[in-house]
Protein backbone atom coordinates (compact mmCIF):
# COMPACT_ATOMS: atom_id res chain seq x y z
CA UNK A 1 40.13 62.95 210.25
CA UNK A 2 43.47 64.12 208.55
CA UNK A 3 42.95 64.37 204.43
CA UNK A 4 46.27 63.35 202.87
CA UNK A 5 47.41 66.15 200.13
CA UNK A 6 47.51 64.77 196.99
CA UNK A 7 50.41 67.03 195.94
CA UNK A 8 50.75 65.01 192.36
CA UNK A 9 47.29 65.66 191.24
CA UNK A 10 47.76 69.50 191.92
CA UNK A 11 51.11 69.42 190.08
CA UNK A 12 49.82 67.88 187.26
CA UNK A 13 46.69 70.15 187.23
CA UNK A 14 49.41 73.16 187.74
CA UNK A 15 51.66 71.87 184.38
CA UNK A 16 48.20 71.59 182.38
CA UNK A 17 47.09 74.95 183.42
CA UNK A 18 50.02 76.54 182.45
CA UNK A 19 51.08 74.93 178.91
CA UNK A 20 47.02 75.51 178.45
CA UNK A 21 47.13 79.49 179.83
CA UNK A 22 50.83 79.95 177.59
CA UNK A 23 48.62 78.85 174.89
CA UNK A 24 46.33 81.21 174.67
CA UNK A 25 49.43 83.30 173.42
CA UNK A 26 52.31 81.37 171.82
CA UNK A 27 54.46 83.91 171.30
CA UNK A 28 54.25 86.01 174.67
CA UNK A 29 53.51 82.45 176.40
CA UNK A 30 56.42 80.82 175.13
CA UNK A 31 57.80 80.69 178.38
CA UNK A 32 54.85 79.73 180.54
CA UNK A 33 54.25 77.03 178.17
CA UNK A 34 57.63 75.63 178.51
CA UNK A 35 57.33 75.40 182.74
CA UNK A 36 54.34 73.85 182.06
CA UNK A 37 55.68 71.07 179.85
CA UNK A 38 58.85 70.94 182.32
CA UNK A 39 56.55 70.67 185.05
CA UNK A 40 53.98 67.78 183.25
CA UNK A 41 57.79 65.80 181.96
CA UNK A 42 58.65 65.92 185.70
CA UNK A 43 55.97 65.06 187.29
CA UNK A 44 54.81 62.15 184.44
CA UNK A 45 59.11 60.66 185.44
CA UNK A 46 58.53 60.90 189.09
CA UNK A 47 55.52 59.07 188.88
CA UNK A 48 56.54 56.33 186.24
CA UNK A 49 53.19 57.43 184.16
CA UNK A 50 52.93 56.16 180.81
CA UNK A 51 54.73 58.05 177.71
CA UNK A 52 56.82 59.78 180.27
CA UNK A 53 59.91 59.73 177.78
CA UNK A 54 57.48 61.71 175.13
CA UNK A 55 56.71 63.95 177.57
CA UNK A 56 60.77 64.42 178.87
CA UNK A 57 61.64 64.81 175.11
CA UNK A 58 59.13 67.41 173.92
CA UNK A 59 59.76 69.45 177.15
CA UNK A 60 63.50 69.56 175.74
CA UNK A 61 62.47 70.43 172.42
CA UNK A 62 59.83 73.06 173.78
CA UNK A 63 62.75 74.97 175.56
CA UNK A 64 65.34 74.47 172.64
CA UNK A 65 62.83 76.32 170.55
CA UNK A 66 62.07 78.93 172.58
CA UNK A 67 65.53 79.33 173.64
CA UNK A 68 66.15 79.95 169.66
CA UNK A 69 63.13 82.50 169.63
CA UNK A 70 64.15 84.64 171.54
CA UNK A 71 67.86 84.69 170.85
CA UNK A 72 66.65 85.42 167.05
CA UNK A 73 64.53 87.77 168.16
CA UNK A 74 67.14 89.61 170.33
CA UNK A 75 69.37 89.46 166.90
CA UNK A 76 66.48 91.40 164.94
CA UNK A 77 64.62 88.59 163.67
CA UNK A 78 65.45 86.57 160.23
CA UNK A 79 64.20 87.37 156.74
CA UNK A 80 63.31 91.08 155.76
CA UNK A 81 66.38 93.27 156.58
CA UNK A 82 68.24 91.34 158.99
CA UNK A 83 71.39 89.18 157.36
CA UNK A 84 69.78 86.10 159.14
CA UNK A 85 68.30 83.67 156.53
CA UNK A 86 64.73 82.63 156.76
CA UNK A 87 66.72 78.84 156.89
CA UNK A 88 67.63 79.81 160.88
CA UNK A 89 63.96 79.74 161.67
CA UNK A 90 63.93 76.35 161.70
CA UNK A 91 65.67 75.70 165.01
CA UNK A 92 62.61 77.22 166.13
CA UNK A 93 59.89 74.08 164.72
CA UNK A 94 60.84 71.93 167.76
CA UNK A 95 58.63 74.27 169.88
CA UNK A 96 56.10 73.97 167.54
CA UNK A 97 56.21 70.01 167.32
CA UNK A 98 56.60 69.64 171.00
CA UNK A 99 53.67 72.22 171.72
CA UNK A 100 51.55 70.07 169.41
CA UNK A 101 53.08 66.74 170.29
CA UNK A 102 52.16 67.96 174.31
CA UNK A 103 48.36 68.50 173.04
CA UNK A 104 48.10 64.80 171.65
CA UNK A 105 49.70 63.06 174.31
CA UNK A 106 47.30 64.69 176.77
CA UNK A 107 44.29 64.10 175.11
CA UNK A 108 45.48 60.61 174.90
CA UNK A 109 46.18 60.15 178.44
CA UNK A 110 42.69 61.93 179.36
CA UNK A 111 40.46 59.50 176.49
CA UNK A 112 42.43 56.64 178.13
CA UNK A 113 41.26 57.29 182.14
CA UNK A 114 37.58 57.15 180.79
């Protein structure tokens, strides 16, 4: 008999891995976590799965922010002696919120199958 690969259950499993793994260390994760949530947006809009548009809009707001950390941090930072107000750091929260927003919507989903 010929077993049919489920290639959207290992995708999924793939996008929760790495958001989870990118976790472990927000900062140096940033970018693992935001494949992951690319990854879980794409595969929840391919596959029409419920709260897909939550997931598409805190992917974007995952990258913005980490797009934003690391440009500060390639400017020297904000706050202390750089001429960057602490005020810039908050095109960084939408990583933050997303990250979080990612977590909730998950556990949702997962309470929801059982």
């Amino acid at each position: 008999m010929e077993s049919k690969f489920n290639w959207k259950k290992w995708l999924q499993i793939l996008g929760v891995i790495l958001f989870i793994a990118g976790s472990l260390d927000p900062m140096e994760g940033s970018v693992i976590i935001a494949i992951g949530s690319i990854l879980l947006a794409s595969v929840a809009y391919y596959f029409k799965k419920p709260f897909w548009k939550w997931f598409a809009a805190n992917a974007f707001g995952i990258s913005i922010g980490v797009f934003f950390l690391f440009f500060f941090s390639n400017l020297g930072g904000f706050g202390g002696k750089s001429t960057l107000s602490w005020w810039w750091g908050t095109l960084i929260l939408p990583y933050p919120i997303g990250w979080l927003s990612n977590i909730i919507l998950m556990i949702k989903l997962a309470s929801k199958k059982k």
